[in-house]
Protein backbone atom coordinates (compact mmCIF):
# COMPACT_ATOMS: atom_id res chain seq x y z
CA UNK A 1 -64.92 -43.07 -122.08
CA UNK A 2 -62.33 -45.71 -120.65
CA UNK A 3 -58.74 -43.97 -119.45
CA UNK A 4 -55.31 -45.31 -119.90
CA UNK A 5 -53.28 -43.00 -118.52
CA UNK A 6 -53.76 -40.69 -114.93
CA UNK A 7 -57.20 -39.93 -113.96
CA UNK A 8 -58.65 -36.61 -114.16
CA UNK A 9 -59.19 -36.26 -110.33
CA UNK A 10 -59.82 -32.66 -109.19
CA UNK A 11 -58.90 -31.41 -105.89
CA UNK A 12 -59.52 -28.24 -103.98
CA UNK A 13 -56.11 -27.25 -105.15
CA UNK A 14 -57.18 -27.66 -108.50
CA UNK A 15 -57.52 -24.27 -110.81
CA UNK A 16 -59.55 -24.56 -113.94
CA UNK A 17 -58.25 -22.19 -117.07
CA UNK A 18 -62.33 -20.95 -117.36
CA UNK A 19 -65.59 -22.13 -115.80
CA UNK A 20 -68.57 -24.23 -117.68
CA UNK A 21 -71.48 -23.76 -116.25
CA UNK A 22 -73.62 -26.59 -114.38
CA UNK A 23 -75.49 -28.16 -117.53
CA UNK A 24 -73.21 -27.37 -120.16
CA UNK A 25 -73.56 -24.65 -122.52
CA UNK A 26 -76.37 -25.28 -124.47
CA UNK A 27 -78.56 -22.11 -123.39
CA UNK A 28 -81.72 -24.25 -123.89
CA UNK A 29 -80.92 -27.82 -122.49
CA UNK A 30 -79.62 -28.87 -119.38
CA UNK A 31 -77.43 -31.71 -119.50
CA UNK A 32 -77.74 -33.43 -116.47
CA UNK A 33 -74.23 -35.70 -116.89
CA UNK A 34 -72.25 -31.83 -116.98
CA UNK A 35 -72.89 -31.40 -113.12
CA UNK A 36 -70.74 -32.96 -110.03
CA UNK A 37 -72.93 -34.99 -108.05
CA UNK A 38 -72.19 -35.66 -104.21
CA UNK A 39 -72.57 -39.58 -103.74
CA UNK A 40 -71.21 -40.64 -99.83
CA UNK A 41 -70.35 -38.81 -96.69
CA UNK A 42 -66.47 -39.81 -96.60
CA UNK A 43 -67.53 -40.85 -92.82
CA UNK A 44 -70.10 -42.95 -94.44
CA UNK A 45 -67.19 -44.73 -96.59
CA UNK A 46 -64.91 -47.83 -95.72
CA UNK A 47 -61.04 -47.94 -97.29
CA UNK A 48 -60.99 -51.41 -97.26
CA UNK A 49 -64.77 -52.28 -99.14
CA UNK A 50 -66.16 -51.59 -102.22
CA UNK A 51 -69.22 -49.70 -102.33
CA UNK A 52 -71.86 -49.75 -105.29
CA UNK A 53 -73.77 -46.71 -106.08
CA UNK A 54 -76.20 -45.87 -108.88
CA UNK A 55 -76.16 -42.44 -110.48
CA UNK A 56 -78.50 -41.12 -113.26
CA UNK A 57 -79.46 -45.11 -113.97
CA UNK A 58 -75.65 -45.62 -114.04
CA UNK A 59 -74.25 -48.38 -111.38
CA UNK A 60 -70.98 -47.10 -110.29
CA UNK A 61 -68.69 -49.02 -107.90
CA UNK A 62 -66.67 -46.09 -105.18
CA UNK A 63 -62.80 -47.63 -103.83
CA UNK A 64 -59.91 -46.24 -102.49
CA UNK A 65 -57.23 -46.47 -104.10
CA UNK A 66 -54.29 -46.18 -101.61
CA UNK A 67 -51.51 -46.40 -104.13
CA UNK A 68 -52.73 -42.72 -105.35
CA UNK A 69 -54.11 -42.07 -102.22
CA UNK A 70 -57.74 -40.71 -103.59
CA UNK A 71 -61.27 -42.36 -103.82
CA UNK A 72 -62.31 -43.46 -107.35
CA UNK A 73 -65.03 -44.32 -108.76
CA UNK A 74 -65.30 -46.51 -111.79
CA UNK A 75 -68.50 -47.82 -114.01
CA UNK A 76 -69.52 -51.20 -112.21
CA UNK A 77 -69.02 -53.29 -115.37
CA UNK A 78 -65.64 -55.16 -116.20
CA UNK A 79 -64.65 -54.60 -119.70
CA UNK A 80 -63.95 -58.59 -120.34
CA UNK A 81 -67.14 -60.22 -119.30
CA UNK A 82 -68.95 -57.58 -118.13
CA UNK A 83 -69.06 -59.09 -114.53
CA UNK A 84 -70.27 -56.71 -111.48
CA UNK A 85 -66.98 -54.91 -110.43
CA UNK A 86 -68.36 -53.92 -107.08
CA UNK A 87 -68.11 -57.82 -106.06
CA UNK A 88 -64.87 -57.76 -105.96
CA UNK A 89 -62.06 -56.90 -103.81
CA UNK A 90 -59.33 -54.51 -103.62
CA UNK A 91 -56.45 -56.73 -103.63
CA UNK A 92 -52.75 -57.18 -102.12
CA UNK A 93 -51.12 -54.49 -104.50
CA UNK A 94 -54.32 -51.90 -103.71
CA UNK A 95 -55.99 -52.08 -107.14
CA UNK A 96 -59.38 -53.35 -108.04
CA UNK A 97 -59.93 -56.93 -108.68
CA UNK A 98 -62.75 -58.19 -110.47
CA UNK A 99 -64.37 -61.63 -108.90
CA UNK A 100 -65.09 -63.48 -112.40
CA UNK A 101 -60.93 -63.83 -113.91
CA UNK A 102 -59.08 -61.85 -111.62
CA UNK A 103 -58.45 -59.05 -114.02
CA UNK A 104 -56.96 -56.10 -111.56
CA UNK A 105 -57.50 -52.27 -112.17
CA UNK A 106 -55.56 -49.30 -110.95
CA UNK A 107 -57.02 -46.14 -110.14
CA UNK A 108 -57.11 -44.61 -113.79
CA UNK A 109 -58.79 -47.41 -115.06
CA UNK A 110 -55.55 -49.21 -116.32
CA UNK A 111 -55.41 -52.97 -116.90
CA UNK A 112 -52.81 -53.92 -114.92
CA UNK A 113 -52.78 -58.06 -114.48
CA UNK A 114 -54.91 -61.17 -116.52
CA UNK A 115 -53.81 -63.94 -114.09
CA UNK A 116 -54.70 -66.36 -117.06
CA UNK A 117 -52.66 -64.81 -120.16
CA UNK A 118 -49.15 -67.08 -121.13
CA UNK A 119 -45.97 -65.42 -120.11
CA UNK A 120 -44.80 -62.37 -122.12
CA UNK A 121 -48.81 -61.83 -123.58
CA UNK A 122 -49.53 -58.28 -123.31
CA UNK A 123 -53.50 -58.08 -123.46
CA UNK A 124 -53.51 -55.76 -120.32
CA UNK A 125 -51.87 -52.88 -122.61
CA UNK A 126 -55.03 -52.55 -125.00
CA UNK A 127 -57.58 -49.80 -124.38
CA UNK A 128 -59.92 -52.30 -124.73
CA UNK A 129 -59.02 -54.06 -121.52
CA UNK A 130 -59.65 -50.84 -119.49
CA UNK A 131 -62.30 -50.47 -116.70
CA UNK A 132 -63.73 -47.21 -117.53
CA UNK A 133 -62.77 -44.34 -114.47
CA UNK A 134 -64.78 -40.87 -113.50
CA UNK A 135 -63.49 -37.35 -112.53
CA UNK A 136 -63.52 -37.80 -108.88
CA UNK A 137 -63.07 -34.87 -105.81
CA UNK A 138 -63.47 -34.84 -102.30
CA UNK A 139 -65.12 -31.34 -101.02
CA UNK A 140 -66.68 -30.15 -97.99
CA UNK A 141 -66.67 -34.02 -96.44
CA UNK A 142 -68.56 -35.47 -99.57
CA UNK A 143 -67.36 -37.38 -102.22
CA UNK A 144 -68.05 -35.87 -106.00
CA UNK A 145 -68.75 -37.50 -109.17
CA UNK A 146 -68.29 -36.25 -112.49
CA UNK A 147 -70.68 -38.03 -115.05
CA UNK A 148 -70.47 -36.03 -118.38
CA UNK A 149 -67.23 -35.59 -120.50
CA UNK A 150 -64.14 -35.81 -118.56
CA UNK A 151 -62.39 -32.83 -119.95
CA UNK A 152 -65.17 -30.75 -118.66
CA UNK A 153 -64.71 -31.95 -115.20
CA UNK A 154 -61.83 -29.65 -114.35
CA UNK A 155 -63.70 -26.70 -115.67
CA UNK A 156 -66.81 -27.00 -113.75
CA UNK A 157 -67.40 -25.62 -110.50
CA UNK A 158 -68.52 -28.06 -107.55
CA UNK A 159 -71.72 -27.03 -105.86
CA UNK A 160 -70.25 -26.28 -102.39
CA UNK A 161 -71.90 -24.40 -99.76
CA UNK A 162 -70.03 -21.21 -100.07
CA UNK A 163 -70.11 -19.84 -96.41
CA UNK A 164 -68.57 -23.12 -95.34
CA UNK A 165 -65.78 -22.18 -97.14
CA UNK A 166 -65.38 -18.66 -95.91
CA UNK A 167 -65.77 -19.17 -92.23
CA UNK A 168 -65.92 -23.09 -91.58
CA UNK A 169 -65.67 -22.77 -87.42
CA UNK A 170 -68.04 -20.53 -87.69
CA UNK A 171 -71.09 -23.09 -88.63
CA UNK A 172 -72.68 -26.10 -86.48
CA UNK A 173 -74.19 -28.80 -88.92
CA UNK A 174 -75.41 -32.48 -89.13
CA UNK A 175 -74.91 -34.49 -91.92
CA UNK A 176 -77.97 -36.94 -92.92
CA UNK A 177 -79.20 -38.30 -96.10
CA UNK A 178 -82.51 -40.03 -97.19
CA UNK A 179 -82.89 -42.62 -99.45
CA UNK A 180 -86.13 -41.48 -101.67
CA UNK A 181 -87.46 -43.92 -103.96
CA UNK A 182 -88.06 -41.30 -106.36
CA UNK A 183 -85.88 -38.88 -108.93
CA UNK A 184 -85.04 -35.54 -107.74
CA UNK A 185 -86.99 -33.66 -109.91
CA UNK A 186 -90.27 -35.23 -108.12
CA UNK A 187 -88.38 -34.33 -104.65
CA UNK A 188 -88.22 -30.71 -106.05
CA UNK A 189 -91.60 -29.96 -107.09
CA UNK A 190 -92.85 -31.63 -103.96
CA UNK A 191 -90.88 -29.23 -101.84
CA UNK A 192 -92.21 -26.11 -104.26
CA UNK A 193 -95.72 -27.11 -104.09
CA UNK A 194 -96.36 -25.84 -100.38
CA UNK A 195 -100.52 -26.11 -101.12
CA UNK A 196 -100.24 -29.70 -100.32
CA UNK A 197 -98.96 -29.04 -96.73
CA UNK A 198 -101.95 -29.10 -94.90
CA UNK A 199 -103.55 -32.40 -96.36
CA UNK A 200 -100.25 -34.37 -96.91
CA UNK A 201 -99.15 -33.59 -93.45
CA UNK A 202 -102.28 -33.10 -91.70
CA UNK A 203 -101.66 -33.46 -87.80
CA UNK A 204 -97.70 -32.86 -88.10
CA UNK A 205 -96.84 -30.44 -89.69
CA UNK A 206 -99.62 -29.41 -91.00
CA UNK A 207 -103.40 -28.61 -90.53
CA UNK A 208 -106.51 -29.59 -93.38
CA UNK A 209 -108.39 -26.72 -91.21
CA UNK A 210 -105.67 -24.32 -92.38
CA UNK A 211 -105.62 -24.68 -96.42
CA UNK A 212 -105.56 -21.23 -97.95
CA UNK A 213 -104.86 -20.03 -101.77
CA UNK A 214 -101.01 -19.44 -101.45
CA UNK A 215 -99.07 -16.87 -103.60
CA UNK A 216 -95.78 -17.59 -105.59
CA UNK A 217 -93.64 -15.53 -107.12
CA UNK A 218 -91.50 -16.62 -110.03
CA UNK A 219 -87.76 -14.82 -109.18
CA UNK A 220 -85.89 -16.58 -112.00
CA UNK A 221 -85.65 -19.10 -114.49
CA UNK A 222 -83.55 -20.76 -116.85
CA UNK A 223 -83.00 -24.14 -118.71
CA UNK A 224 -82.77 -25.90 -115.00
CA UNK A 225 -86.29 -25.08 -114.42
């Protein structure tokens, strides 16, 4: 979906009008695009560089866009050429400038220069010539990405960590990341399936002389797993 107008950023200020659940509302399919994903540590982020990240097989260039004062996060293709916008720059007048013509985006998306068109052309005003711009939000440190249908965005909760929230001096945490070269759902059953403990980490964390049948208890289910 490529935006003209403002962006549909969400802040913790913002109030949605009713609450979607994480995956949409299709009882028996979860729609992984209906969720807002964490993508950077905002300590992890530089104002003056672009910084490329893929989401759900979706490369995705992050900027700040000091005009509106908020981090966006467009689809790394240029809608002219489809050139890589994440090799640009963020020029003189803060908006995104793409390194094959020079077309420059502000943070909705908007066309807002084509260095080559004759005087009084107006090809920056067309839809067409808009990059295309995702519901962004900044919570808890981390920088959110909205994915699925931007309407939804304002109407579906961020996965915080609640007691942060409630009592934030009252916690002591690190933040870290790993880069896995697998999907999440492979990181998930990996961390459920504790019978492989004492073979996979055998003289860490673990022991081959310990292996034991181990008991699980399904506590709930639903179309996330």
């Amino acid at each position: 979906m490529q935006l003209e107008n403002s962006p549909l950023s969400v802040t913790s200020s913002t109030r949605a009008t009713k609450e979607l659940p994480a995956g949409g509302l299709d009882p028996e399919r979860f729609d992984w695009q209906e969720v807002w994903y964490p993508v950077y540590y905002i300590e992890d982020l530089d104002k003056s560089q672009l910084t490329r990240f893929t989401l759900l097989g979706r490369d995705l260039v992050l900027w700040w866009d000091k005009n509106q004062q908020q981090w966006r996060a467009f689809v790394d293709q240029c809608p002219h050429r489809l050139a890589t916008l994440s090799e640009g720059r963020i020029n003189e007048q803060g908006w995104l400038e793409c390194p094959y013509h020079g077309w420059s985006f502000s943070g909705a998306g908007k066309c807002e220069q084509i260095p080559q068109q004759v005087e009084g052309a107006k090809a920056e005003t067309s839809q067409r010539a808009c990059a295309t711009s995702l519901p962004t939000t900044v919570r808890q440190g981390l920088l959110f990405v909205y994915p699925g249908q931007v309407e939804n965005a304002f109407e579906t909760k961020v996965p915080i960590v609640e007691p942060l929230e409630q009592e934030p001096e009252g916690w002591v945490y690190l933040n870290t990341f790993r880069d896995l070269p697998y999907d999440a759902l492979t990181l998930i059953e990996n961390v459920l399936d504790s019978s492989h403990i004492p073979y996979t980490h055998h003289r860490s964390v673990g022991n081959r002389a310990n292996v034991s049948p181990v008991e699980l208890e399904i506590v709930e289910s639903g179309k996330w797993g």
